[in-house]
Structures are given as structure tokens and as C-alpha cells.
C-alpha atoms as a PDB file:
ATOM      1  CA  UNK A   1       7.663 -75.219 -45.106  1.00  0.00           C
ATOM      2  CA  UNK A   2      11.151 -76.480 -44.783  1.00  0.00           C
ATOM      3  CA  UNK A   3      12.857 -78.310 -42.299  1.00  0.00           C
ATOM      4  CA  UNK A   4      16.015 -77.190 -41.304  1.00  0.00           C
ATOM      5  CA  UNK A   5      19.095 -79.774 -40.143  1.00  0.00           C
ATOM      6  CA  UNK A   6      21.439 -78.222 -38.092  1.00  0.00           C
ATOM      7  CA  UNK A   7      25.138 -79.628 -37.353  1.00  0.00           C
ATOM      8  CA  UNK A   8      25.810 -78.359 -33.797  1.00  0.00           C
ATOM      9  CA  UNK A   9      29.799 -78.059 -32.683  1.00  0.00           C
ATOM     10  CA  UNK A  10      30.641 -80.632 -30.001  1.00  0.00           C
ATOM     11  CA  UNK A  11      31.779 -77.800 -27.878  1.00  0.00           C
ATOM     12  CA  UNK A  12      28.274 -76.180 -27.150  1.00  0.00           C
ATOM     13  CA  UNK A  13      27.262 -76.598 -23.313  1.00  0.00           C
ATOM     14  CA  UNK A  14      23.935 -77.314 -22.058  1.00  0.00           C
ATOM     15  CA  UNK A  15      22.665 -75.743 -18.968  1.00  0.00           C
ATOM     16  CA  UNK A  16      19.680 -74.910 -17.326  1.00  0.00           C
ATOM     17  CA  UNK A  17      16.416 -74.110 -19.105  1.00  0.00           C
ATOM     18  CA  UNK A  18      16.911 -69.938 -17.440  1.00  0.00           C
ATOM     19  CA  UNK A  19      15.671 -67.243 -19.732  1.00  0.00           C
ATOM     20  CA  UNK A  20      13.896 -63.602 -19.182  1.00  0.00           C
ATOM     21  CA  UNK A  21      10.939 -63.759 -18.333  1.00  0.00           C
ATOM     22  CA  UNK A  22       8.520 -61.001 -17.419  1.00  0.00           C
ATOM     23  CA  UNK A  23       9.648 -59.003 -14.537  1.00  0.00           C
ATOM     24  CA  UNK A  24       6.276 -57.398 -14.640  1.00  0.00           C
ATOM     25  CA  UNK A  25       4.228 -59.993 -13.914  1.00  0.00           C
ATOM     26  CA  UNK A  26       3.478 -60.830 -10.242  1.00  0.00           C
ATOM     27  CA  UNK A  27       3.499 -64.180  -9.630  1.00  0.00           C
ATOM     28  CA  UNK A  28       0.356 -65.689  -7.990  1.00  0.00           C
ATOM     29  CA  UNK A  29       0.790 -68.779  -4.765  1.00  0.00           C
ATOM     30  CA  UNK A  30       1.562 -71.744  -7.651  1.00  0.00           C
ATOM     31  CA  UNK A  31       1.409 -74.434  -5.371  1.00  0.00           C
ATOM     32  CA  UNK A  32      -1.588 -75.779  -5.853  1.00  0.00           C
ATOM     33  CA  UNK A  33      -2.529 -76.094 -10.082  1.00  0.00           C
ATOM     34  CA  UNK A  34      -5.091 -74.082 -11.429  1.00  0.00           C
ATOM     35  CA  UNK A  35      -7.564 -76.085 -13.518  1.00  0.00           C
ATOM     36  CA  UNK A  36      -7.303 -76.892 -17.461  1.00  0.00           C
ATOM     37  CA  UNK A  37     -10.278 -75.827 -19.682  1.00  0.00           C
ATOM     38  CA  UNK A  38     -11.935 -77.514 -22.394  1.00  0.00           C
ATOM     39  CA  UNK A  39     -13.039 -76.475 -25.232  1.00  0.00           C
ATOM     40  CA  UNK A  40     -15.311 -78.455 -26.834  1.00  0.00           C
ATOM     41  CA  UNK A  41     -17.606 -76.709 -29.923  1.00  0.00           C
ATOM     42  CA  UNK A  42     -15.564 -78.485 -32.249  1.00  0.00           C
ATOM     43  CA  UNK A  43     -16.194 -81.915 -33.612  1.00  0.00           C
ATOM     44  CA  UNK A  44     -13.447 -83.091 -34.971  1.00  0.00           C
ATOM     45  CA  UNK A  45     -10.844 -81.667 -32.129  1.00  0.00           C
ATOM     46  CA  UNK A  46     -10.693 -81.050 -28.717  1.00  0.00           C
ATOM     47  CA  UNK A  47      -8.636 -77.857 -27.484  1.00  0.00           C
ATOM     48  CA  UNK A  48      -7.506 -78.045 -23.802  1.00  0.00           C
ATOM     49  CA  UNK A  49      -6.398 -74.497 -22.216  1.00  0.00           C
ATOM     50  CA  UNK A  50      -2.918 -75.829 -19.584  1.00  0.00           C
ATOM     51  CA  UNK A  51      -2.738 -72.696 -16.766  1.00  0.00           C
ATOM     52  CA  UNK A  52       1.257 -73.102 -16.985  1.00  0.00           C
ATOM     53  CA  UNK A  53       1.243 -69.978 -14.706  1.00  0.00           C
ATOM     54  CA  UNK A  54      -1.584 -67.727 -13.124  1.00  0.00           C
ATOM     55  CA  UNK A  55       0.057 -64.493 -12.092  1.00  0.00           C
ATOM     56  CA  UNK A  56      -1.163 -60.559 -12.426  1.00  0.00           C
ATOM     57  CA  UNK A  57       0.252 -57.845 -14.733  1.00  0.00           C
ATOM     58  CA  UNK A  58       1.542 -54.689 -13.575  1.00  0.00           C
ATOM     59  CA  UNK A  59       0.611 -51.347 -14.819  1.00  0.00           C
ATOM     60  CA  UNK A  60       3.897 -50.806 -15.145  1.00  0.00           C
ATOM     61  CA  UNK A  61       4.400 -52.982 -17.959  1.00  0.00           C
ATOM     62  CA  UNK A  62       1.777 -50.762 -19.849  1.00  0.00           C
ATOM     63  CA  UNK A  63       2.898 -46.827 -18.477  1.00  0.00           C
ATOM     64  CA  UNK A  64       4.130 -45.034 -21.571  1.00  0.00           C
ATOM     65  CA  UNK A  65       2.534 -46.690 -24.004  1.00  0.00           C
ATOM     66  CA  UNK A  66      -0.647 -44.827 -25.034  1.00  0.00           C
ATOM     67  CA  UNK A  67      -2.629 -42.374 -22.277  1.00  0.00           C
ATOM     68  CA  UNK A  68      -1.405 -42.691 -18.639  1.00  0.00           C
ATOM     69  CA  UNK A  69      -4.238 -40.948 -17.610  1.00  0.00           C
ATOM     70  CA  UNK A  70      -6.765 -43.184 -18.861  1.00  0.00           C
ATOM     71  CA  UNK A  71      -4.403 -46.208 -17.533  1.00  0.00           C
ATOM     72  CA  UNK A  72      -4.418 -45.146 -13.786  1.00  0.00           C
ATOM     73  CA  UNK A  73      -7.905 -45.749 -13.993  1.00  0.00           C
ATOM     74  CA  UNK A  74      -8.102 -48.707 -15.801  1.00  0.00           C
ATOM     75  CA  UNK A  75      -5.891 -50.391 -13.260  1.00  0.00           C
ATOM     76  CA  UNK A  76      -6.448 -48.527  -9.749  1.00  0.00           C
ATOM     77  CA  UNK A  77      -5.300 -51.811  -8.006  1.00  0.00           C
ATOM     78  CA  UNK A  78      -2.159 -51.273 -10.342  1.00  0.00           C
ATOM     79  CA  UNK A  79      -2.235 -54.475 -11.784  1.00  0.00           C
ATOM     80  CA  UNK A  80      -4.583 -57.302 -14.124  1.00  0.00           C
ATOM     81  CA  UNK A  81      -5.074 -60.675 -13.910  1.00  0.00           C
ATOM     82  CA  UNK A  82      -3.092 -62.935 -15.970  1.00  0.00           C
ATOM     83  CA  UNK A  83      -1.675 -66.449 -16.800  1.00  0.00           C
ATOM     84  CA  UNK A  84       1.095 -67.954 -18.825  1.00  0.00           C
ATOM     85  CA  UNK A  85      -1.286 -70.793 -20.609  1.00  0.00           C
ATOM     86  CA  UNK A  86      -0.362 -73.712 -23.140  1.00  0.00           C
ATOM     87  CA  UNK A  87      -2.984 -75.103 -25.081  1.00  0.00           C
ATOM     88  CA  UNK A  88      -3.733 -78.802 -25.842  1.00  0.00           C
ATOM     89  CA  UNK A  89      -4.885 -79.304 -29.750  1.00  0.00           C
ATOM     90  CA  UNK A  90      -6.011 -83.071 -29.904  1.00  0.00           C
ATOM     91  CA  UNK A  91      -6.825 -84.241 -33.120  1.00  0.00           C
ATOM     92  CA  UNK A  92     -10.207 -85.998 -33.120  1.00  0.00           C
ATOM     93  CA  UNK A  93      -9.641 -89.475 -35.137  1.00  0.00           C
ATOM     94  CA  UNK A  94      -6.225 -88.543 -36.425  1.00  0.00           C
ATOM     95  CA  UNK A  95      -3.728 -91.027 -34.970  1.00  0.00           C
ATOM     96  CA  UNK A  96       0.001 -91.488 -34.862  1.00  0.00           C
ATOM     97  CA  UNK A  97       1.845 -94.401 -33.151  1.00  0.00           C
ATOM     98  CA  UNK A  98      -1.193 -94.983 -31.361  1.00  0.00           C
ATOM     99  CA  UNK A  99      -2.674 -92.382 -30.073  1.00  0.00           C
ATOM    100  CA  UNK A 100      -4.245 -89.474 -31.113  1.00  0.00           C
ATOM    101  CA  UNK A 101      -2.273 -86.735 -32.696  1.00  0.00           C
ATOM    102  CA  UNK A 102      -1.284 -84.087 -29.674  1.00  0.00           C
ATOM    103  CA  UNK A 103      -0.192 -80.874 -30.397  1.00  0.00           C
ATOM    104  CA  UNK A 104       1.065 -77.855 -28.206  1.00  0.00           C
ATOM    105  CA  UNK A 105       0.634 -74.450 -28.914  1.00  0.00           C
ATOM    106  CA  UNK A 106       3.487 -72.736 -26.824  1.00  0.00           C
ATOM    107  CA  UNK A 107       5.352 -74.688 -24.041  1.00  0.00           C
ATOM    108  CA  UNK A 108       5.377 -72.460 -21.080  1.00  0.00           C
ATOM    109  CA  UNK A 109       7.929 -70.991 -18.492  1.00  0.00           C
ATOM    110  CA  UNK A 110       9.409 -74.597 -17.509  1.00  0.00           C
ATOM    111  CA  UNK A 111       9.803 -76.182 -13.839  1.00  0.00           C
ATOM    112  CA  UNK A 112      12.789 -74.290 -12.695  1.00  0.00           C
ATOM    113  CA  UNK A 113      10.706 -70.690 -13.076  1.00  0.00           C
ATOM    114  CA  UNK A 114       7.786 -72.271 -11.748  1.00  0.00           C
ATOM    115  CA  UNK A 115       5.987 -73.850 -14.277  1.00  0.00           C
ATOM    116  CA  UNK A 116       3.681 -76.695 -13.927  1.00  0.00           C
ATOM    117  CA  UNK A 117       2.725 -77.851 -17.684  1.00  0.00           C
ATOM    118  CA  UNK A 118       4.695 -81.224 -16.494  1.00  0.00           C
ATOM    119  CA  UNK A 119       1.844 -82.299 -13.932  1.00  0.00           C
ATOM    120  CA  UNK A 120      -0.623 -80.871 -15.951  1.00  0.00           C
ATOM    121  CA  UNK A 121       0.042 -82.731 -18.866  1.00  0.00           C
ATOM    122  CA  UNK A 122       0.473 -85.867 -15.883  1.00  0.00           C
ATOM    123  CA  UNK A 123      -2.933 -85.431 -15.149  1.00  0.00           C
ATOM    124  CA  UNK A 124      -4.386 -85.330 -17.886  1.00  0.00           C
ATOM    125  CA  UNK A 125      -3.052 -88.550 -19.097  1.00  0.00           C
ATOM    126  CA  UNK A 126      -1.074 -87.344 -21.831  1.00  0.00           C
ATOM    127  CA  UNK A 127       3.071 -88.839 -21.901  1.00  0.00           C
ATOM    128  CA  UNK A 128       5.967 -86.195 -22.697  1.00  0.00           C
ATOM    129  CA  UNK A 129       6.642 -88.554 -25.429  1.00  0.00           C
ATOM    130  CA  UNK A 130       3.118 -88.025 -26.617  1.00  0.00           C
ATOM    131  CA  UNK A 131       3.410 -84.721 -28.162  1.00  0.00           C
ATOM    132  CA  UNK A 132       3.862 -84.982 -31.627  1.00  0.00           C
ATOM    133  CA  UNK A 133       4.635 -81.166 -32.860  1.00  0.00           C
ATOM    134  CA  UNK A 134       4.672 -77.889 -30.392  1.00  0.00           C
ATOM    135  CA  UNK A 135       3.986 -74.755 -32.797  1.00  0.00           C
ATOM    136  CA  UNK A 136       5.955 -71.998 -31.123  1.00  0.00           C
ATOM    137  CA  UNK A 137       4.117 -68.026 -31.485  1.00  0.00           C
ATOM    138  CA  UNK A 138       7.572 -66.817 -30.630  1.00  0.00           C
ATOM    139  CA  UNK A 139      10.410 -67.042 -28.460  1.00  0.00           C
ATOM    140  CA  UNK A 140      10.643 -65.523 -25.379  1.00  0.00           C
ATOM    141  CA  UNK A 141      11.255 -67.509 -22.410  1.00  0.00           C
ATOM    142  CA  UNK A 142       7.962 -68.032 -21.145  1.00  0.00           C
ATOM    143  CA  UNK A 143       7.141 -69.974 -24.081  1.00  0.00           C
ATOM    144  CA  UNK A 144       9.591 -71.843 -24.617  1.00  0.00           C
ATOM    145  CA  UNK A 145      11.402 -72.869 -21.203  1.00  0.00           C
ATOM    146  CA  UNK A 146       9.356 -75.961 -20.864  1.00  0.00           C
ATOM    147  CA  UNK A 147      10.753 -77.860 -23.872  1.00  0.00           C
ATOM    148  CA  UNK A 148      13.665 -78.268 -22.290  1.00  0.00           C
ATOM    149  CA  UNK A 149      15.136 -79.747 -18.452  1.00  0.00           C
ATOM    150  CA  UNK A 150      18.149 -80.496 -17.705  1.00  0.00           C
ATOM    151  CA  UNK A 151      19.401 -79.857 -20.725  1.00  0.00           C
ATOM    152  CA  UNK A 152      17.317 -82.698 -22.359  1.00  0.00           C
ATOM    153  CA  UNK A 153      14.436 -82.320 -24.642  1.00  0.00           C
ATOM    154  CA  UNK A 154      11.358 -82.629 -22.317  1.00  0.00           C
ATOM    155  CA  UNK A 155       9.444 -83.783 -26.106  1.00  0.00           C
ATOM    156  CA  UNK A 156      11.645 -85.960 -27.464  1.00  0.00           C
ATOM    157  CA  UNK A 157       9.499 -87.291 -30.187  1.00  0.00           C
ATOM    158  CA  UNK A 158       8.390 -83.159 -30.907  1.00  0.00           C
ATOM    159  CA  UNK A 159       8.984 -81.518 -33.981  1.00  0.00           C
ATOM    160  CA  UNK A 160       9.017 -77.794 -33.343  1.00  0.00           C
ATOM    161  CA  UNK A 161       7.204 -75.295 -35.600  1.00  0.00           C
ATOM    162  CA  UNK A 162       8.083 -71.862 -36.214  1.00  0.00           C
ATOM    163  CA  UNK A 163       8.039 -68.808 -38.388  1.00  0.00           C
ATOM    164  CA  UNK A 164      11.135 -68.614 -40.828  1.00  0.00           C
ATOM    165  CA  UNK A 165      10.972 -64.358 -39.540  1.00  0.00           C
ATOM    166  CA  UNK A 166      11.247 -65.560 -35.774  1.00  0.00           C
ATOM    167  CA  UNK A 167      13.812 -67.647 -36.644  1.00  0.00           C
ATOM    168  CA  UNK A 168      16.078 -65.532 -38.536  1.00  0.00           C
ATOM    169  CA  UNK A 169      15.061 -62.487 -35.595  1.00  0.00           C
ATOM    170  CA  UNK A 170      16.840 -64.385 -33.290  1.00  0.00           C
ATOM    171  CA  UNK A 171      19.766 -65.677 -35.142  1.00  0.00           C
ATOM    172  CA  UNK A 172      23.271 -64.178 -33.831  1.00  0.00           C
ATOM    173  CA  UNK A 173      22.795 -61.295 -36.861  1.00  0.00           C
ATOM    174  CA  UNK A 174      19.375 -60.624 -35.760  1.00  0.00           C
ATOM    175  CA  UNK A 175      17.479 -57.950 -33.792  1.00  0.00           C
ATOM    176  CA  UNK A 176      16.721 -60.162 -31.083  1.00  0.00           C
ATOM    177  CA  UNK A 177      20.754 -61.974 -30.963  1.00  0.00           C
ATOM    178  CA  UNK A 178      20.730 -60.123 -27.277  1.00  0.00           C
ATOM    179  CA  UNK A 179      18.210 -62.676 -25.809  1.00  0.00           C
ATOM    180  CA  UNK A 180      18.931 -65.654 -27.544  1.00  0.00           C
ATOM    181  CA  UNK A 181      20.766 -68.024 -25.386  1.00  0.00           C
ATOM    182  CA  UNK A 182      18.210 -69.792 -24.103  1.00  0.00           C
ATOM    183  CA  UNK A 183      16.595 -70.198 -27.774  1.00  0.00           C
ATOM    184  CA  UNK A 184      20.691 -72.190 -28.634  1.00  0.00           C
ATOM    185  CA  UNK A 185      19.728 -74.152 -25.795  1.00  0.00           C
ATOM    186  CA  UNK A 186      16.423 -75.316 -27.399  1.00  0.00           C
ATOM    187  CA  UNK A 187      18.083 -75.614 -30.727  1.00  0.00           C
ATOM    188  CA  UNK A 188      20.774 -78.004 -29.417  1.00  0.00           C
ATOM    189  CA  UNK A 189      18.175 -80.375 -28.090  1.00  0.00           C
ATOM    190  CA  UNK A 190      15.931 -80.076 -30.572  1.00  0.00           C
ATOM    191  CA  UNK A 191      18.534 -79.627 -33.564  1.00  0.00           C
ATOM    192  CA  UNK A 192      17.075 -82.290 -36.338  1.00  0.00           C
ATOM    193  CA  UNK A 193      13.303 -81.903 -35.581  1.00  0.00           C
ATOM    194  CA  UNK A 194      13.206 -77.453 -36.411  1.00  0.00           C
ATOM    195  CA  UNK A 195      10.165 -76.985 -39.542  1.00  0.00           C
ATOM    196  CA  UNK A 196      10.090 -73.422 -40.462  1.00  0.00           C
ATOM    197  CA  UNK A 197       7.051 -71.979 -41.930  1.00  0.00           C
ATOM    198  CA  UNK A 198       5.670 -68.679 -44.245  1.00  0.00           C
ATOM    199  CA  UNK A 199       3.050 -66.561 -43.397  1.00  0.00           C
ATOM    200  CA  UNK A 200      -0.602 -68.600 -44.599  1.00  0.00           C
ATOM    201  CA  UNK A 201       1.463 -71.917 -44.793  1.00  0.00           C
ATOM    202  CA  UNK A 202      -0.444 -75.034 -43.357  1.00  0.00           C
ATOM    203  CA  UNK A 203       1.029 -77.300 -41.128  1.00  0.00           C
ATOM    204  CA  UNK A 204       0.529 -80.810 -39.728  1.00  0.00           C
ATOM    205  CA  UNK A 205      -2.018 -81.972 -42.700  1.00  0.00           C
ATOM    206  CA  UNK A 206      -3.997 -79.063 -42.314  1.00  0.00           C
ATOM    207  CA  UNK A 207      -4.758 -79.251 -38.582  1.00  0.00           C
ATOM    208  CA  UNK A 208      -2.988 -75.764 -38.252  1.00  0.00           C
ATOM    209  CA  UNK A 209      -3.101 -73.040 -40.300  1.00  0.00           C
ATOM    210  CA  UNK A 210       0.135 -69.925 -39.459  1.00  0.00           C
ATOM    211  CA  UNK A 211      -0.883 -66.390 -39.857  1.00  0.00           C
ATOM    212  CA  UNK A 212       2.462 -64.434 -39.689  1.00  0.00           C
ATOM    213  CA  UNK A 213       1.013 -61.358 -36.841  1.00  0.00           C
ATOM    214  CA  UNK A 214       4.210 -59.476 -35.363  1.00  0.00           C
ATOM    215  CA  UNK A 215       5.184 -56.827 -33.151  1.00  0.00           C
ATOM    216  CA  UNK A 216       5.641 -58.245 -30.294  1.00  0.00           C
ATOM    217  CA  UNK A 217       8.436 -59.808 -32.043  1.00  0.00           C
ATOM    218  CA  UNK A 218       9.268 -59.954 -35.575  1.00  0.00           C
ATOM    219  CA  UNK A 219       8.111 -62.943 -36.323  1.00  0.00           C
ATOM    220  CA  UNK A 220       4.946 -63.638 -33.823  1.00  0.00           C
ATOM    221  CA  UNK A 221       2.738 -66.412 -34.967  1.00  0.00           C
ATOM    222  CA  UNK A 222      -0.828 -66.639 -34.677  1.00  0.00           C
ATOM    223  CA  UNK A 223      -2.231 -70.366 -35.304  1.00  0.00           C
ATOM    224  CA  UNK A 224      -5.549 -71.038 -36.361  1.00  0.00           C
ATOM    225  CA  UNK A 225      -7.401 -74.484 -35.917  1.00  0.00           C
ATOM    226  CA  UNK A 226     -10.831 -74.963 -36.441  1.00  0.00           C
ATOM    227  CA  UNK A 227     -12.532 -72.033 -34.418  1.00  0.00           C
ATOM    228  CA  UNK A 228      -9.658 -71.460 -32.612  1.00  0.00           C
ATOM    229  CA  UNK A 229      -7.468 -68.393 -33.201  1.00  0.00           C
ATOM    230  CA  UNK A 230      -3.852 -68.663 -31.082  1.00  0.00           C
ATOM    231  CA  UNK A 231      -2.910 -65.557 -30.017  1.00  0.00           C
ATOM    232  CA  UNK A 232       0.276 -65.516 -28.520  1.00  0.00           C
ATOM    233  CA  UNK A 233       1.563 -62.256 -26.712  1.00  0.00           C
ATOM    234  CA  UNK A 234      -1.126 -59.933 -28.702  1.00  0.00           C
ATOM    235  CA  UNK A 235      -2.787 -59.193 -25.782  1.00  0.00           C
ATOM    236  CA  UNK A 236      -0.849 -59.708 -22.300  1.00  0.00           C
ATOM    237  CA  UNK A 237      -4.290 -58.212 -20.231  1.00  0.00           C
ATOM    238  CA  UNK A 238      -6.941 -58.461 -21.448  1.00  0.00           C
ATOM    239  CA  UNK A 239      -9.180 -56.345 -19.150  1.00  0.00           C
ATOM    240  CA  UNK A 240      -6.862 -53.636 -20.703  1.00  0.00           C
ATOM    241  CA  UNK A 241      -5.757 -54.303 -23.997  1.00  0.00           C
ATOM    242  CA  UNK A 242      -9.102 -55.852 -25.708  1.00  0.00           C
ATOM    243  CA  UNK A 243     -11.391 -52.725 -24.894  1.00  0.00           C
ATOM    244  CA  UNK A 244      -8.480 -50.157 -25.632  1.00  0.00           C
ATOM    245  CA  UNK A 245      -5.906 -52.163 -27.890  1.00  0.00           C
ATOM    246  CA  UNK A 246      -3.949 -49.137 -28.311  1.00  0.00           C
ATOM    247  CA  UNK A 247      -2.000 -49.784 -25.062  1.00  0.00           C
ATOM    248  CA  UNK A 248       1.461 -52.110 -25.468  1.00  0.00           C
ATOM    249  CA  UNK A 249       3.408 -54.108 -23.802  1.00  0.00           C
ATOM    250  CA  UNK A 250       6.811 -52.849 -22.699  1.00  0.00           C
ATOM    251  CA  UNK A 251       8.235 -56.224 -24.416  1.00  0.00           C
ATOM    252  CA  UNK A 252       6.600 -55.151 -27.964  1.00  0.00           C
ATOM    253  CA  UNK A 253       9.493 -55.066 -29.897  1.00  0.00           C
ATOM    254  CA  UNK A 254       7.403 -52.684 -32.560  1.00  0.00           C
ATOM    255  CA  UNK A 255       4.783 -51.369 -30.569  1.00  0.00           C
ATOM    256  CA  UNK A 256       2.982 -49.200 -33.562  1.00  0.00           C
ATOM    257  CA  UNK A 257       2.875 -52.769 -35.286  1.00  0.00           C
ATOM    258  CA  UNK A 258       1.651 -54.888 -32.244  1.00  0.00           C
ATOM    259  CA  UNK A 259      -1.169 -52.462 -32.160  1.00  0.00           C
ATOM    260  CA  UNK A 260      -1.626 -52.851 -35.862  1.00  0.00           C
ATOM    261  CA  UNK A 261      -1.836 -57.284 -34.809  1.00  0.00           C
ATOM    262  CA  UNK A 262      -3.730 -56.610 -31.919  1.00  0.00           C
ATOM    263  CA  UNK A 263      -6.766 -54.307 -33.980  1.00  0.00           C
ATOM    264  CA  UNK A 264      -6.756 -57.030 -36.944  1.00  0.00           C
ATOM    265  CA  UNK A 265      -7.233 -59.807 -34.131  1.00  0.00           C
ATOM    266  CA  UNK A 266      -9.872 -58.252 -32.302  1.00  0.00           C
ATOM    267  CA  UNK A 267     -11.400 -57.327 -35.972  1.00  0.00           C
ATOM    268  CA  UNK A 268     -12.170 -60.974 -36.522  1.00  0.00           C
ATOM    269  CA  UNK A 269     -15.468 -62.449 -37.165  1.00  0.00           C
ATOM    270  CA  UNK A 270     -17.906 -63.457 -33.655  1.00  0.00           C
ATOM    271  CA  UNK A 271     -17.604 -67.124 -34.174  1.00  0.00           C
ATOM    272  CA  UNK A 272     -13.913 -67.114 -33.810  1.00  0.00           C
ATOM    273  CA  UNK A 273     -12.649 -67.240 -30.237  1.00  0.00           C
ATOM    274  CA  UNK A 274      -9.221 -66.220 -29.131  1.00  0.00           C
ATOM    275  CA  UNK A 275      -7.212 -67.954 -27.325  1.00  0.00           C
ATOM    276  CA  UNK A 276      -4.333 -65.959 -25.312  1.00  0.00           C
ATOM    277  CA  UNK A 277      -1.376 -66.734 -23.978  1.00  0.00           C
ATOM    278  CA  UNK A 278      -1.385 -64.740 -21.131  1.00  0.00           C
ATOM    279  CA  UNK A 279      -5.345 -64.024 -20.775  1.00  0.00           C
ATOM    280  CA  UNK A 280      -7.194 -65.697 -17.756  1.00  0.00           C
ATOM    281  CA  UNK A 281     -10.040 -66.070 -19.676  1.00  0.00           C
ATOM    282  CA  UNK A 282      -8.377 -68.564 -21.957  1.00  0.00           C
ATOM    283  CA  UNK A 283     -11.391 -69.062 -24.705  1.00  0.00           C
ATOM    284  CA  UNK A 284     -12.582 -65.247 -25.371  1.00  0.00           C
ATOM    285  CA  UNK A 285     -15.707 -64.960 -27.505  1.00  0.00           C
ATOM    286  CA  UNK A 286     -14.968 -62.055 -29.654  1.00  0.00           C
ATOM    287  CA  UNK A 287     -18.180 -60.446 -29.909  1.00  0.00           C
END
């Protein structure tokens, strides 16, 4: 792992923390917060599940993908229930400036799209300056618009974690240059506090381990801490895509190897519980 210092030019302007988002997803009423989950079969952490978002996913995101057929009936209401979640990792014990160490996995969609990880976090107790390291599955917008407002780092004390593949994917030579505006946002805030990472590396003195997992973008992360698996964008519904993982996301950048993530994922041992991104259900036994 290597952390990378960037000199910014003077000339770069900051704006709003706007980005694509979803346009598939139908937004649920956001006005009142859903409630966080706990997750608490681990000794030495505590894993809190933040409902950024709930919203529904739309068969259309899915049409094309595998067997129509079989989809139409799957989803006769022509949509699934979904979220955009954040999750909470607080290190049991382990303590920094004192508190205990708090990490997020994924930052959500941000205020201005609707987001409420702010209040959440608010009511939980925990202060923006609080959060010690956010480790990043990827960068689309809905997972990164809350780090910034106003053009200001909403963690200023953060250091960001992600994959050196993601990284390079959505540098100005990379496959995903097109979307990447709102990623030079983040990097201007966050310019001095970027750790890039390998596939199997260990972060944060072992709290996290990276498992390198893409297709939905080049360089999607999966996290693992304790008997936690962090899924990212593997599965977007899981009604759907956990009993027939063959379907994809229109957003898979490689779908053939997004299915190839998503079968290794749900391949993993019973005692390991997956924790999605965007599934309602935010701790999934996989049994």
C-alpha cells in the first residue's frame, strides 16, 4: 500500500458534490430516516449498517442481461427493493485521539441527491471529524458523493482507501475518464490523505482485509473484517441477483466478469455474511 501525494493546479474549481447516479432506482419518501442496524456477533468490533438511501430497483436496470423471460416474473411489480447503505466498522478497544477507531465502508449519495448519512452519523453520536479512514469499493457517485459538501471535505481527518485498479480506471487515460469529474472533485479535497492498495493487501493494522472483485468496475473492492464480507455493487437486488446471479446490472462495466464476482461471493463459506451496498437486508447470512 502506498500513499499517493498529489500537487493540485491552483486553477481547479470546486463545485457541488453532483455525480450520476442510478437513474434506475426509484427513490422511496426520504423524509423520515430509516433505521441503522447492528451487527453485533463479533467481539472485538461492532459493524453498524447507515440506510443512506432506501429506494426500489427497476427491472429495467436488469432487461438484457440474462433471460427476460424468467425476469418478468421475477419482478411482476417491475421493480425490487433496495437501499444505498454505508456501513459503520468500530474498532472494539482500538483507539485514536480518543475515541475508538471509526471506519466507513462507502460514503453514500451525499445531501444534495438526498442522502442522509450526515444525521445518521448525528444520531448516532459519531463527529464528521471522527472518521478516521473511509475504504471506498469503487467510485460511482452514490458512493462517494457524501465525502464531500460544498466543496469541502465532509471527513477532514479521513484518509481514503482504494484499489490502485480503480484508481488508475478512472484516471483521464482510463476506461472510466467519461465519469470522472466528480471523483477530481474528491481528489482535490482529499488530495494528501489518497492510500492505494493491491488485491489481498491489509489495511488499517489489520482491521480490513481488500479482496480486489471487479466488474462492476475495474477495480471494485470487496473488504473483509472479521465476519463481515463488504460487497459493494455485486449485487444491486438481491431478491434477484442472489438466487439467479447470472442477471447484471446495466452499470456492470464487464458484465461476464461481475457475474464471475458475484458467483465467487455467493460461493463463500455460511458463517460469512454479506454485507451489500444496495441490499435492504443489509447483513445476509449466506447459507
Amino acid at each position: 500500500m502506498k500513499r499517493i501525494i498529489y500537487f493540485l493546479l491552483a486553477f481547479v474549481i470546486i463545485v457541488g458534490c453532483k455525480g450520476r447516479q442510478h437513474d434506475n432506482a426509484i427513490d422511496s419518501n426520504a423524509a423520515e430516516m430509516a433505521p441503522c442496524t447492528v451487527f453485533s456477533e463479533m467481539d472485538d468490533m461492532e459493524v453498524i449498517a447507515i440506510p443512506d438511501r432506501i429506494n426500489q430497483m427497476s427491472i429495467d436496470l436488469f432487461k438484457g442481461s440474462y433471460n427476460d423471460s424468467l425476469l418478468a416474473k421475477l419482478m411482476p411489480d417491475g421493480s425490487s427493493p433496495s437501499a444505498i447503505n454505508v456501513f459503520l466498522v468500530r474498532a472494539s478497544g482500538y483507539y485514536y485521539d480518543g475515541h475508538e477507531y471509526d471506519i466507513l465502508i462507502d460514503a453514500g449519495i451525499g445531501e444534495d441527491a438526498g442522502g442522509t448519512l450526515l444525521p445518521q452519523l448525528k444520531k448516532l453520536g459519531v463527529k464528521l471529524e471522527e472518521i478516521d479512514a473511509v475504504c471506498l469499493t469503487h467510485l460511482h457517485a452514490d458512493h462517494i458523493g457524501g465525502l464531500i459538501k460544498e466543496g469541502q471535505p465532509v471527513f477532514p481527518n479521513a484518509e481514503i482507501y482504494l484499489s490502485v485498479d480503480e484508481f488508475n480506471a478512472w484516471s483521464d487515460d482510463g476506461p472510466m475518464a467519461e465519469q470522472n469529474d466528480l471523483w477530481k472533485r474528491v481528489l482535490s479535497c482529499y488530495a494528501n490523505h489518497i492510500n492505494l492498495f493491491q488485491d489481498g493487501d491489509t489495511l488499517i493494522d489489520g482491521w480490513i482485509v481488500a479482496h480486489l472483485m471487479p466488474g462492476h468496475t475495474p477495480g471494485h473492492t470487496v473488504y473483509e473484517s472479521g465476519l463481515c464480507l463488504f460487497i459493494g455493487d455485486l449485487i444491486h437486488a438481491q431478491d434477484l441477483q442472489i438466487p439467479y446471479p447470472d442477471f447484471c446490472a446495466r452499470y456492470d462495466f464487464n458484465p461476464a466478469l461481475a457475474v464471475k464476482s458475484r458467483k465467487e461471493i455467493i460461493g463463500k463459506p455460511s458463517d460469512i455474511y454479506l454485507c451489500g451496498a444496495h441490499c435492504y437486508e443489509p447483513f445476509i447470512g449466506n447459507k
